[in-house]
PDB file of N, CA and C in Angstrom:
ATOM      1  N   UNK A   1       0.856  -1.187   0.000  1.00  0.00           N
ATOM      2  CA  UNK A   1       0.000   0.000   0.000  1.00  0.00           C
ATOM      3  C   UNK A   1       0.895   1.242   0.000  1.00  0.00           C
ATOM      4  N   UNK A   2       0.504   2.508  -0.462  1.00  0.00           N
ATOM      5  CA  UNK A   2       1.468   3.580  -0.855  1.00  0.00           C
ATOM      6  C   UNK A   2       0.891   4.365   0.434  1.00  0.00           C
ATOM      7  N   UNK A   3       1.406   5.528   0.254  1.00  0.00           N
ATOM      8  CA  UNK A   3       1.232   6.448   1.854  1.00  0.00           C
ATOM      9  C   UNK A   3       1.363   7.869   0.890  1.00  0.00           C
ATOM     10  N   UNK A   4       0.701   8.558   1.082  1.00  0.00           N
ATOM     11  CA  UNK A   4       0.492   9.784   0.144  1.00  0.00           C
ATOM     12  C   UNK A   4       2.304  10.624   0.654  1.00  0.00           C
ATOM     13  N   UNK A   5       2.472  10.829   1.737  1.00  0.00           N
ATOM     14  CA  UNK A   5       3.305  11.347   1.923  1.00  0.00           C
ATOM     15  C   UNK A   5       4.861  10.312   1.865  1.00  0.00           C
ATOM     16  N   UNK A   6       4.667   9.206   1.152  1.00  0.00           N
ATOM     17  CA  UNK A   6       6.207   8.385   1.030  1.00  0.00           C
ATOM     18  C   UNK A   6       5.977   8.092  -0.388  1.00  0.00           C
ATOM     19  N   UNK A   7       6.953   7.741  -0.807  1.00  0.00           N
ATOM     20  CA  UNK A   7       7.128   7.368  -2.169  1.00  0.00           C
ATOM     21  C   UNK A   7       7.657   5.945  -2.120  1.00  0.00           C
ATOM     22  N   UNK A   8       6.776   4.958  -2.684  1.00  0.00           N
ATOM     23  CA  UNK A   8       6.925   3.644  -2.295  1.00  0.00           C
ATOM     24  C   UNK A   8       7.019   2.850  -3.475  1.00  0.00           C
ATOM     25  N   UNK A   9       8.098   1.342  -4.058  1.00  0.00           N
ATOM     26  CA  UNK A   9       7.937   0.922  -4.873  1.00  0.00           C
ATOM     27  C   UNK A   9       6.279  -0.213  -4.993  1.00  0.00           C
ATOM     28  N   UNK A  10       5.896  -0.251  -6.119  1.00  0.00           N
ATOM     29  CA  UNK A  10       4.522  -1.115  -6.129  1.00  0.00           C
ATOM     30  C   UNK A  10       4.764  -2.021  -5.120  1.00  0.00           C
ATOM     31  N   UNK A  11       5.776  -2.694  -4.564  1.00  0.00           N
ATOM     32  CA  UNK A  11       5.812  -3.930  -3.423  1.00  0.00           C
ATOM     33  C   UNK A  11       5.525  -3.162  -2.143  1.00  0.00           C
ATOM     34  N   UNK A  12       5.837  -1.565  -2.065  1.00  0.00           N
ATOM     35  CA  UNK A  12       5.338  -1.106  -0.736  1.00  0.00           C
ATOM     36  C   UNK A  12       6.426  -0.721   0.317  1.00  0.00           C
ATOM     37  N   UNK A  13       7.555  -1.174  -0.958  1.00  0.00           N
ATOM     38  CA  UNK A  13       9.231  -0.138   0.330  1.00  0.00           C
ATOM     39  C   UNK A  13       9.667   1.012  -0.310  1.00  0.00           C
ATOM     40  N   UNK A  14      10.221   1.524   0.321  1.00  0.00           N
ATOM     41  CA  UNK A  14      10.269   3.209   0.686  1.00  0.00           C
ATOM     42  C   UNK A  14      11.082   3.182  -0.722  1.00  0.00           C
ATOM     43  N   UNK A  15      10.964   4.038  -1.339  1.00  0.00           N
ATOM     44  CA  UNK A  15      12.247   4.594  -2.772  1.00  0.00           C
ATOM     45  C   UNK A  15      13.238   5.339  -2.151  1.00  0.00           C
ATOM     46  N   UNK A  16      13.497   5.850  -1.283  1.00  0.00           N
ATOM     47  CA  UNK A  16      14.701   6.784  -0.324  1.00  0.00           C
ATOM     48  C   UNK A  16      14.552   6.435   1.390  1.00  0.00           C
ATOM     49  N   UNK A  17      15.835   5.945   1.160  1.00  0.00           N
ATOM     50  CA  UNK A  17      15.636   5.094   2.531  1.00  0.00           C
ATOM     51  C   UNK A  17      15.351   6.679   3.632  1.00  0.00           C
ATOM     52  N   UNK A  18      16.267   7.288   3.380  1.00  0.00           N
ATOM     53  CA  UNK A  18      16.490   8.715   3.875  1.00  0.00           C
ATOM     54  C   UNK A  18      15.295   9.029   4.472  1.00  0.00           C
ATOM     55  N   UNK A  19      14.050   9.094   3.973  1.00  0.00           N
ATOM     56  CA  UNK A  19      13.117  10.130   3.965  1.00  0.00           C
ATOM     57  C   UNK A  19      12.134   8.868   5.110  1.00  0.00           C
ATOM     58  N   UNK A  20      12.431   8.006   5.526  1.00  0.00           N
ATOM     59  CA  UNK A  20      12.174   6.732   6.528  1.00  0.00           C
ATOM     60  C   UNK A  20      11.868   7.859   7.911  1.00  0.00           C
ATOM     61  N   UNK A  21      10.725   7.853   8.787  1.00  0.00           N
ATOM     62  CA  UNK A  21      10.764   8.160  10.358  1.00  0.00           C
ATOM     63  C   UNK A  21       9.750   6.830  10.849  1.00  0.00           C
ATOM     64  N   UNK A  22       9.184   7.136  12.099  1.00  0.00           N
ATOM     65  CA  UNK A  22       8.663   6.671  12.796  1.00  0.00           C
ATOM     66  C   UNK A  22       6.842   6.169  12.183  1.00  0.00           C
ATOM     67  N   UNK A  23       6.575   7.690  11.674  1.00  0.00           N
ATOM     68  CA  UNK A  23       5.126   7.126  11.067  1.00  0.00           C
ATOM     69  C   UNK A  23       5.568   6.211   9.941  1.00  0.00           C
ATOM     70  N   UNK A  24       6.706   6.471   9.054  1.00  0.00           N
ATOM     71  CA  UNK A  24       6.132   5.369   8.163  1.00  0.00           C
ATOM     72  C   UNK A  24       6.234   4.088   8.260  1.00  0.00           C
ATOM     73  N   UNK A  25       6.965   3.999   9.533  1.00  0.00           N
ATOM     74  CA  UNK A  25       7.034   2.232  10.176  1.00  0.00           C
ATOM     75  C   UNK A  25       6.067   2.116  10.274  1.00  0.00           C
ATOM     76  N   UNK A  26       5.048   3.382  11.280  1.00  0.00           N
ATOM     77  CA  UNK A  26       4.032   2.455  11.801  1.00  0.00           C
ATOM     78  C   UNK A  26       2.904   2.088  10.908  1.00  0.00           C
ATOM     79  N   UNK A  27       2.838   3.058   9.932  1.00  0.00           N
ATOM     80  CA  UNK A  27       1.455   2.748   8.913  1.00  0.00           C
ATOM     81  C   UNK A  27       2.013   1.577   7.939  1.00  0.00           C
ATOM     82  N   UNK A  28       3.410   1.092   7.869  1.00  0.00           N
ATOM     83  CA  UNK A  28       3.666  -0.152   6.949  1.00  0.00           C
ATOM     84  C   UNK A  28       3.720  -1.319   7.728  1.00  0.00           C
ATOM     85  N   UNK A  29       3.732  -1.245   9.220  1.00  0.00           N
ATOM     86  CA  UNK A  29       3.245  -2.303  10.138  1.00  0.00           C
ATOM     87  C   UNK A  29       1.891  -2.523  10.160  1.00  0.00           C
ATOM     88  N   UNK A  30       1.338  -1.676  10.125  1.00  0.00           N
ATOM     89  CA  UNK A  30      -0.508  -1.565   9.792  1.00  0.00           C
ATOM     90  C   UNK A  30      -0.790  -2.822   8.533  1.00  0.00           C
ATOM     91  N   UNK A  31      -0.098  -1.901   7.426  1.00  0.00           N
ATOM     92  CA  UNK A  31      -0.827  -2.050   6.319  1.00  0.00           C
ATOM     93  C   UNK A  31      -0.053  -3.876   6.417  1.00  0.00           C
ATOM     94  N   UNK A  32       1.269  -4.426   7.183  1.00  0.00           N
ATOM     95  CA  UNK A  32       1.384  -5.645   7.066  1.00  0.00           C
ATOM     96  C   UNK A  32       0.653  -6.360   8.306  1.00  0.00           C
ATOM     97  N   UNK A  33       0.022  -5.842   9.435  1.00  0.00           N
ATOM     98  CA  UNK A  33      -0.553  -6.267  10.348  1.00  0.00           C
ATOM     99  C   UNK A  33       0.167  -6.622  11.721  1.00  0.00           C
ATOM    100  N   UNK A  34       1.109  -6.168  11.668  1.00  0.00           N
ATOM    101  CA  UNK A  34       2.159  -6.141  12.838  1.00  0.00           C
ATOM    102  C   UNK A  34       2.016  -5.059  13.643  1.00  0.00           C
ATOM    103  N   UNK A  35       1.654  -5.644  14.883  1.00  0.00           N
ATOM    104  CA  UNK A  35       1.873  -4.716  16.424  1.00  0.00           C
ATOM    105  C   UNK A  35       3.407  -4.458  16.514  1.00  0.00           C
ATOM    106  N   UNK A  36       3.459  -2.918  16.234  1.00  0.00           N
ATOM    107  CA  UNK A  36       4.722  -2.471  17.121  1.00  0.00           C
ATOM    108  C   UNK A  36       5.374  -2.734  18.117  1.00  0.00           C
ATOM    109  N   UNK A  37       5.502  -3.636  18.630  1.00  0.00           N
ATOM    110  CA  UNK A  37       6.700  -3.673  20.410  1.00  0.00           C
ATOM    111  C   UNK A  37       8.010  -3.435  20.067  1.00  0.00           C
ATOM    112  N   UNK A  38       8.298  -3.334  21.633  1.00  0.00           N
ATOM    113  CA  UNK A  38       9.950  -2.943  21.928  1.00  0.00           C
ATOM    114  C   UNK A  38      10.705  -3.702  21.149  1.00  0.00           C
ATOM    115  N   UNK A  39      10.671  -5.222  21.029  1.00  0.00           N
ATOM    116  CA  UNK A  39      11.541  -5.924  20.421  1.00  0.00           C
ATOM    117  C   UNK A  39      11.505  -5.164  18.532  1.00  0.00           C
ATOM    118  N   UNK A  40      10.260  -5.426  17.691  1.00  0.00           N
ATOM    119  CA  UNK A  40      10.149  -5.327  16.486  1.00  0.00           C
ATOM    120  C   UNK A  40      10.851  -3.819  16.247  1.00  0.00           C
ATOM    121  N   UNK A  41      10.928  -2.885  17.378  1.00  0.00           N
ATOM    122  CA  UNK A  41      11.458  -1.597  16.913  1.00  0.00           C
ATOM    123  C   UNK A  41      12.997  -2.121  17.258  1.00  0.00           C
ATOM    124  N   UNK A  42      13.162  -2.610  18.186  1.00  0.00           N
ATOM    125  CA  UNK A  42      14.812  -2.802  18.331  1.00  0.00           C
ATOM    126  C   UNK A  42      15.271  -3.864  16.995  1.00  0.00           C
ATOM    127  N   UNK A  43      14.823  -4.699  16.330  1.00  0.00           N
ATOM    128  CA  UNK A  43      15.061  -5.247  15.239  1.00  0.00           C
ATOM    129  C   UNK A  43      15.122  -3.910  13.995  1.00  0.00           C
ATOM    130  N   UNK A  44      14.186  -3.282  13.939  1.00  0.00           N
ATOM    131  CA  UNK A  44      14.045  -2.315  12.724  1.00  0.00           C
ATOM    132  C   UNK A  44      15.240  -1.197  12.466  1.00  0.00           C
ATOM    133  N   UNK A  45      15.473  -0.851  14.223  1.00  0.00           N
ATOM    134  CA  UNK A  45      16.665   0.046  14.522  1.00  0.00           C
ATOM    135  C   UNK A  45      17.618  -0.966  13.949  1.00  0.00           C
ATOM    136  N   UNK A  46      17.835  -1.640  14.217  1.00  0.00           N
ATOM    137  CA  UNK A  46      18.936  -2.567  14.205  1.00  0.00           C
ATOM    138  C   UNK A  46      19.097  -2.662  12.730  1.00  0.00           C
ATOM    139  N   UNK A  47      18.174  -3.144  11.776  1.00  0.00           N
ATOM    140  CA  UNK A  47      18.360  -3.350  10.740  1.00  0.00           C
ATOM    141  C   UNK A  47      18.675  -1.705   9.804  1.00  0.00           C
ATOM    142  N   UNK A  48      18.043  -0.424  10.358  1.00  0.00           N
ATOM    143  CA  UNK A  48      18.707   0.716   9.732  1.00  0.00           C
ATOM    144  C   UNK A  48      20.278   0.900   9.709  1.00  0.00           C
ATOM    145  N   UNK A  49      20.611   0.526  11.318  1.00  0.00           N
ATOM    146  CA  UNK A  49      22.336   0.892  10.981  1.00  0.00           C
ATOM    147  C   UNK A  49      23.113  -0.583  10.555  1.00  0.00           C
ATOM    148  N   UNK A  50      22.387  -1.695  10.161  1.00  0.00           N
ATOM    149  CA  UNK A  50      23.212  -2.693   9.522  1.00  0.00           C
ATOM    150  C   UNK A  50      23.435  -1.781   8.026  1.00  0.00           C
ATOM    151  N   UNK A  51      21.839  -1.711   7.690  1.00  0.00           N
ATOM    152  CA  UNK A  51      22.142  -0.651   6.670  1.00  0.00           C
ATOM    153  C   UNK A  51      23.039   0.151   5.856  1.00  0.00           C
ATOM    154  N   UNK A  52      23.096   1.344   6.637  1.00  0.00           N
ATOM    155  CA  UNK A  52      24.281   2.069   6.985  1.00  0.00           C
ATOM    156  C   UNK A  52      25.451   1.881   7.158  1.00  0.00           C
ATOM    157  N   UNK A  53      25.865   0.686   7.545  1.00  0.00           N
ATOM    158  CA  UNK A  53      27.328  -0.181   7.596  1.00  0.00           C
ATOM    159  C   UNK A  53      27.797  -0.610   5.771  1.00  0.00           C
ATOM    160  N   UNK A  54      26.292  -1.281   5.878  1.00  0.00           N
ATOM    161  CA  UNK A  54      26.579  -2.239   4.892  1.00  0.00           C
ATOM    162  C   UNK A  54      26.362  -1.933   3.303  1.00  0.00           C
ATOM    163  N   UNK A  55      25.334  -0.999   3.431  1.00  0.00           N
ATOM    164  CA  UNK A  55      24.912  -0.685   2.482  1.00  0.00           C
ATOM    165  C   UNK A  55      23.657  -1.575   1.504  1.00  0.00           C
ATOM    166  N   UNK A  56      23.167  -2.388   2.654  1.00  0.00           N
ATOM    167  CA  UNK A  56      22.052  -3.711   1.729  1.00  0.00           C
ATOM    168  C   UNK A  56      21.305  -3.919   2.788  1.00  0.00           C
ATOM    169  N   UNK A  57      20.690  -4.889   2.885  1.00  0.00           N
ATOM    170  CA  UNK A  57      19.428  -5.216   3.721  1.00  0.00           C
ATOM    171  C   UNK A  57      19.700  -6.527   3.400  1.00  0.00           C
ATOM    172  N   UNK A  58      19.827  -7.248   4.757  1.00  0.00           N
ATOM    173  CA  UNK A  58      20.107  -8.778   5.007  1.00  0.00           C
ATOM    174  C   UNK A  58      19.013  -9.599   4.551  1.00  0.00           C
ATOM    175  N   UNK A  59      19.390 -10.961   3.955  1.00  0.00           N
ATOM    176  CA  UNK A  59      18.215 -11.547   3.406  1.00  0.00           C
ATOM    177  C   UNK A  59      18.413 -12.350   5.043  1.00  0.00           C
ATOM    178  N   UNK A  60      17.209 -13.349   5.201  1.00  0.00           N
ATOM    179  CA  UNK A  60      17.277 -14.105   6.631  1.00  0.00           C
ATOM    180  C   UNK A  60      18.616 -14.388   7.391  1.00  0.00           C
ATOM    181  N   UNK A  61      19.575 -15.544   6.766  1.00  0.00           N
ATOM    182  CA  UNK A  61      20.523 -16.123   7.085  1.00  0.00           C
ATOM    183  C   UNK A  61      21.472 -14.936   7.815  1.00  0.00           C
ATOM    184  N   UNK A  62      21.935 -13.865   7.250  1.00  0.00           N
ATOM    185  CA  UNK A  62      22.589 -12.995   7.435  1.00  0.00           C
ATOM    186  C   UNK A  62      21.578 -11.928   8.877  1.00  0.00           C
ATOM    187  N   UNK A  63      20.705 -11.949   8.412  1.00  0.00           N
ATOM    188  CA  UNK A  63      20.048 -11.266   9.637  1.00  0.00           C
ATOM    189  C   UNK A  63      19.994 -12.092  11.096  1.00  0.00           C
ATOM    190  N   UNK A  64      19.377 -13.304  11.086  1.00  0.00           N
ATOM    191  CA  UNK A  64      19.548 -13.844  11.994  1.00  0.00           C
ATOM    192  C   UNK A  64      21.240 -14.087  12.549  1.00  0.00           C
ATOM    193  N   UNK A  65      22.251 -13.934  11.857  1.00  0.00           N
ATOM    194  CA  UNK A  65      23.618 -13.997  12.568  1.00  0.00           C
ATOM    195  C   UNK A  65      23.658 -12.996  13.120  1.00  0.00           C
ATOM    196  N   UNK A  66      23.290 -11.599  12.432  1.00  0.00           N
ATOM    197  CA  UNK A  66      24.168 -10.726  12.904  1.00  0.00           C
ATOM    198  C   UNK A  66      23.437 -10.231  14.019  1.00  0.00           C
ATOM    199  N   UNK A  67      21.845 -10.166  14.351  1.00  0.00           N
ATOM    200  CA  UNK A  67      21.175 -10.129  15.656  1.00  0.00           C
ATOM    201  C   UNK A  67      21.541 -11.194  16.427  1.00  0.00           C
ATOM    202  N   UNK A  68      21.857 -12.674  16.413  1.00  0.00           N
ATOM    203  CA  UNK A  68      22.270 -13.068  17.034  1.00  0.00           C
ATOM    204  C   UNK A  68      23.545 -12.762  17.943  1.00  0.00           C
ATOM    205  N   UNK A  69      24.344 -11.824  16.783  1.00  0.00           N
ATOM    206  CA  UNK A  69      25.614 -11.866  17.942  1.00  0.00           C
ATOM    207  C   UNK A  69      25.152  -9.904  18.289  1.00  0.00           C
ATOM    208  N   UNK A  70      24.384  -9.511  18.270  1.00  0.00           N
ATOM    209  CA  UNK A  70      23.698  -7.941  18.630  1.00  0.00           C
ATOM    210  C   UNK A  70      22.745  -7.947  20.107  1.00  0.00           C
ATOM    211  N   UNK A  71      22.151  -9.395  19.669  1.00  0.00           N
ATOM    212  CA  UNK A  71      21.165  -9.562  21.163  1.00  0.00           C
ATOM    213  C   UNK A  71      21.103 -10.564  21.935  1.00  0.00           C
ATOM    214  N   UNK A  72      21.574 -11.805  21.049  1.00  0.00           N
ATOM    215  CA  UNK A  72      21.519 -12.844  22.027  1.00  0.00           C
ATOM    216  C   UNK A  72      21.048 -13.876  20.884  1.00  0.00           C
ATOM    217  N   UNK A  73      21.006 -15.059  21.025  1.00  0.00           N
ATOM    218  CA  UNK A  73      20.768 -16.491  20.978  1.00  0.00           C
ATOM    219  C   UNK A  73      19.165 -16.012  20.883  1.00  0.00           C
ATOM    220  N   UNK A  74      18.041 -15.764  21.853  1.00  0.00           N
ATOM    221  CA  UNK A  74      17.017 -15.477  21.992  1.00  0.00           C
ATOM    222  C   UNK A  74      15.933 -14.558  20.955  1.00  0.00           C
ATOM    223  N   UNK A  75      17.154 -13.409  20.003  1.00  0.00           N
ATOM    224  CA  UNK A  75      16.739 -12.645  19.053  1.00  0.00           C
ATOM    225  C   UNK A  75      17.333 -13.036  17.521  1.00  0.00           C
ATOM    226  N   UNK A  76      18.121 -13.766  18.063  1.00  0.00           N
ATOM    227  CA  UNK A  76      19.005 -13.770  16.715  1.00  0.00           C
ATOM    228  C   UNK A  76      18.874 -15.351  16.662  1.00  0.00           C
ATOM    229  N   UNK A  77      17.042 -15.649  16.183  1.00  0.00           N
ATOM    230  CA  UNK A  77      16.637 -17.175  16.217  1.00  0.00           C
ATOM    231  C   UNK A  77      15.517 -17.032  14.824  1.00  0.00           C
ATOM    232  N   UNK A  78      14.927 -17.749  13.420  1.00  0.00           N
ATOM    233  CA  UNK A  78      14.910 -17.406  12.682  1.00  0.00           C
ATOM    234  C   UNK A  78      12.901 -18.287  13.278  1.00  0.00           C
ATOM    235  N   UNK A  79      12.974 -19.070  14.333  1.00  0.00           N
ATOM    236  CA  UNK A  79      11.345 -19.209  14.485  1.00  0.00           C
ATOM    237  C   UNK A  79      10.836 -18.096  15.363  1.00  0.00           C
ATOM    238  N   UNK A  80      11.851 -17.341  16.312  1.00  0.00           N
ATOM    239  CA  UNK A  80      11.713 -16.006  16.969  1.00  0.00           C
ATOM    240  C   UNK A  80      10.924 -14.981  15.853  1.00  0.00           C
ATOM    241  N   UNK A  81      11.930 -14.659  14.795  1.00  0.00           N
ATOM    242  CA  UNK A  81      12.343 -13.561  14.000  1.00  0.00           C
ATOM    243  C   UNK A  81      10.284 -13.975  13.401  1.00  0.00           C
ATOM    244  N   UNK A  82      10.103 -15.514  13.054  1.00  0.00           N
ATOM    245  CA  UNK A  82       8.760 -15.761  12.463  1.00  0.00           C
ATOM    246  C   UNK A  82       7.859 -15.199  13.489  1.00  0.00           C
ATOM    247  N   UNK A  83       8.045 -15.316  14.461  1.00  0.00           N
ATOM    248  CA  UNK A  83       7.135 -14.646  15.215  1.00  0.00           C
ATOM    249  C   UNK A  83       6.907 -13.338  15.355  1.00  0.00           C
ATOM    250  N   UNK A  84       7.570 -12.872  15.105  1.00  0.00           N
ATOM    251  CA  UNK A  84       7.608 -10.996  14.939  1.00  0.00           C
ATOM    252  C   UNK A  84       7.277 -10.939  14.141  1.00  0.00           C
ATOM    253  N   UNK A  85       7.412 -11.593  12.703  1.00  0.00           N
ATOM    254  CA  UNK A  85       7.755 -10.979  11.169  1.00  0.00           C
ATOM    255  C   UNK A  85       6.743 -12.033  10.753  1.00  0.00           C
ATOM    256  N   UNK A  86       5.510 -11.851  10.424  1.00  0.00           N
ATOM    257  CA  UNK A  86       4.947 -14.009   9.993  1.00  0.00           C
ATOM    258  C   UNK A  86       5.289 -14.433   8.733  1.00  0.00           C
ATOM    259  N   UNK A  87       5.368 -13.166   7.733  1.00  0.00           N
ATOM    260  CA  UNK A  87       5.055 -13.119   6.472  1.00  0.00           C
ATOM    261  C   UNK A  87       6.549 -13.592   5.858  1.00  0.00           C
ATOM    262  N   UNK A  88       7.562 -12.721   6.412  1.00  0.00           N
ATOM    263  CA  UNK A  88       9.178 -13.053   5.810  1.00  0.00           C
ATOM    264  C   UNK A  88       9.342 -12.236   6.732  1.00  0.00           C
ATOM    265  N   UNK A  89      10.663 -12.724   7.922  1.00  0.00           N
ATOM    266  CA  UNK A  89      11.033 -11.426   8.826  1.00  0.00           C
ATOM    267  C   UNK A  89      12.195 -10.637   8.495  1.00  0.00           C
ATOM    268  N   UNK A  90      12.775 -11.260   7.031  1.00  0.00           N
ATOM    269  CA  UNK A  90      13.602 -10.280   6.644  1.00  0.00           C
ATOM    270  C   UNK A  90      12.859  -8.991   5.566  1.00  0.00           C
ATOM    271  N   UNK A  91      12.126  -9.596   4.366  1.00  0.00           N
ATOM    272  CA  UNK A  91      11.954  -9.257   3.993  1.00  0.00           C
ATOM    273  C   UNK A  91      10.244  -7.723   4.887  1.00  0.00           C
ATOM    274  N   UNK A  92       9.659  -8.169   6.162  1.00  0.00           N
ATOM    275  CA  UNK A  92       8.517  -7.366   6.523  1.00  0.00           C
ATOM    276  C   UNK A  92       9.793  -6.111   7.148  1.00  0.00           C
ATOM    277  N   UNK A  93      10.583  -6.721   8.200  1.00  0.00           N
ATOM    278  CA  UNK A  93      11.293  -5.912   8.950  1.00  0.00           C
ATOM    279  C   UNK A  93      12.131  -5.005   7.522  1.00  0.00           C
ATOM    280  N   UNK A  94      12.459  -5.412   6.833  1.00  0.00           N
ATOM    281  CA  UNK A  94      13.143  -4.296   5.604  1.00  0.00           C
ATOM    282  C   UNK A  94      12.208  -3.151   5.384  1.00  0.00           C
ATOM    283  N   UNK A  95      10.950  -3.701   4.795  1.00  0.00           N
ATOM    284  CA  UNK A  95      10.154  -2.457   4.474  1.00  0.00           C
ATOM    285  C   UNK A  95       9.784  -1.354   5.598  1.00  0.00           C
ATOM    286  N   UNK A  96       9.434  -2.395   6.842  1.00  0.00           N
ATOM    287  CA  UNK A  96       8.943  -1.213   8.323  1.00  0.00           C
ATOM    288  C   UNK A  96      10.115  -0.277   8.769  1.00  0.00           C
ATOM    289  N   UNK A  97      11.426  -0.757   8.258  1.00  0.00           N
ATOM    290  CA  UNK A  97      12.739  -0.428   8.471  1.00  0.00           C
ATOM    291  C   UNK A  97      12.949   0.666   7.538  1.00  0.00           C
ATOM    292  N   UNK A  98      11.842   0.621   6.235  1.00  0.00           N
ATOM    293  CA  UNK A  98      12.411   1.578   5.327  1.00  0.00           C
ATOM    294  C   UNK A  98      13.262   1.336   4.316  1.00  0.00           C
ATOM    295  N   UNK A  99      13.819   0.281   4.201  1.00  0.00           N
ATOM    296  CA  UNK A  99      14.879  -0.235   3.745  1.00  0.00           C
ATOM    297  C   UNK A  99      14.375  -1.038   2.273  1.00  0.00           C
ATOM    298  N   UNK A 100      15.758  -1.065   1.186  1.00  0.00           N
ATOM    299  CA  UNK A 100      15.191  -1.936  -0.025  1.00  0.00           C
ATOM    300  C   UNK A 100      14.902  -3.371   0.266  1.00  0.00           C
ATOM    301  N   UNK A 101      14.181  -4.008  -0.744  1.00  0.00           N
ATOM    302  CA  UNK A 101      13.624  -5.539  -0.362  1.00  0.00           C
ATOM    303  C   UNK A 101      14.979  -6.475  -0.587  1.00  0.00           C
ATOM    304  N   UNK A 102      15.544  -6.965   0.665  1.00  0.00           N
ATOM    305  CA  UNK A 102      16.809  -8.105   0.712  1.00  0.00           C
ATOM    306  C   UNK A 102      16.607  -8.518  -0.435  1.00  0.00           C
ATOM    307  N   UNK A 103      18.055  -8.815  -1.163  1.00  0.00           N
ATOM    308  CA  UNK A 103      18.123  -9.451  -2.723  1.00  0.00           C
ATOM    309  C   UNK A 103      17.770 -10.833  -2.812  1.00  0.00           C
ATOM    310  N   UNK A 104      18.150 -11.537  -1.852  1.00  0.00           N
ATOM    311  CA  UNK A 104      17.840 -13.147  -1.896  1.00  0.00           C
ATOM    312  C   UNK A 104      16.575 -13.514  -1.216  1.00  0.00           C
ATOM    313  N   UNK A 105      15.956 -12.545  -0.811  1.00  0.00           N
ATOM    314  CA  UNK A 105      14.299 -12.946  -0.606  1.00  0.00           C
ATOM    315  C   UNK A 105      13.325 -12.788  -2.007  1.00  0.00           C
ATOM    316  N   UNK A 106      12.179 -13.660  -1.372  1.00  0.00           N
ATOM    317  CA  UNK A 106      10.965 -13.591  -2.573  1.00  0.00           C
ATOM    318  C   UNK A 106       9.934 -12.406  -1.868  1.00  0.00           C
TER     319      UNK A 106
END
């Protein structure tokens, strides 16, 4: 779904990661059906400055390592990550994150 005030590709992630705040997490958590909590924002944070490091957006495998060694065994678990994320938790957490759609996801 598009957001009058973001500019979104037809799949529904941001075209400038830049122009990413707080509402447009929350109305692309909406529009994917995800309750905001502490954890899903500390994943989203997390995934902006992998970002920023890296310059890409982790497909699963890579996400779940690198939260694993960021939070623990407990976050950085890929039936965890399903539970936050139901749909793809790399690919939902990218878009709420703002971020382009991980290359090796569908």
């Amino acid at each position: 779904m598009s957001h009058p005030s973001f500019t979104t590709n037809p799949e529904g992630f941001l075209e400038d990661s830049s122009s990413w705040n707080k509402d447009f997490a929350l109305l692309t958590a909406q529009d994917e059906q995800i309750k905001m909590s502490d954890i899903h924002w500390e994943v989203v944070n997390y995934l902006r400055e992998y970002y920023q490091e890296h310059q890409k957006s982790p497909a699963i495998r890579e996400l779940v390592k690198a939260l694993k060694i960021k939070f623990g065994p407990e976050v950085g678990n890929s039936l965890y990550l399903q539970s936050l994320f139901p749909e793809s938790p790399a690919v939902q957490a990218a878009k709420i994150a703002g971020l382009p759609k991980p290359k090796k996801c569908i």
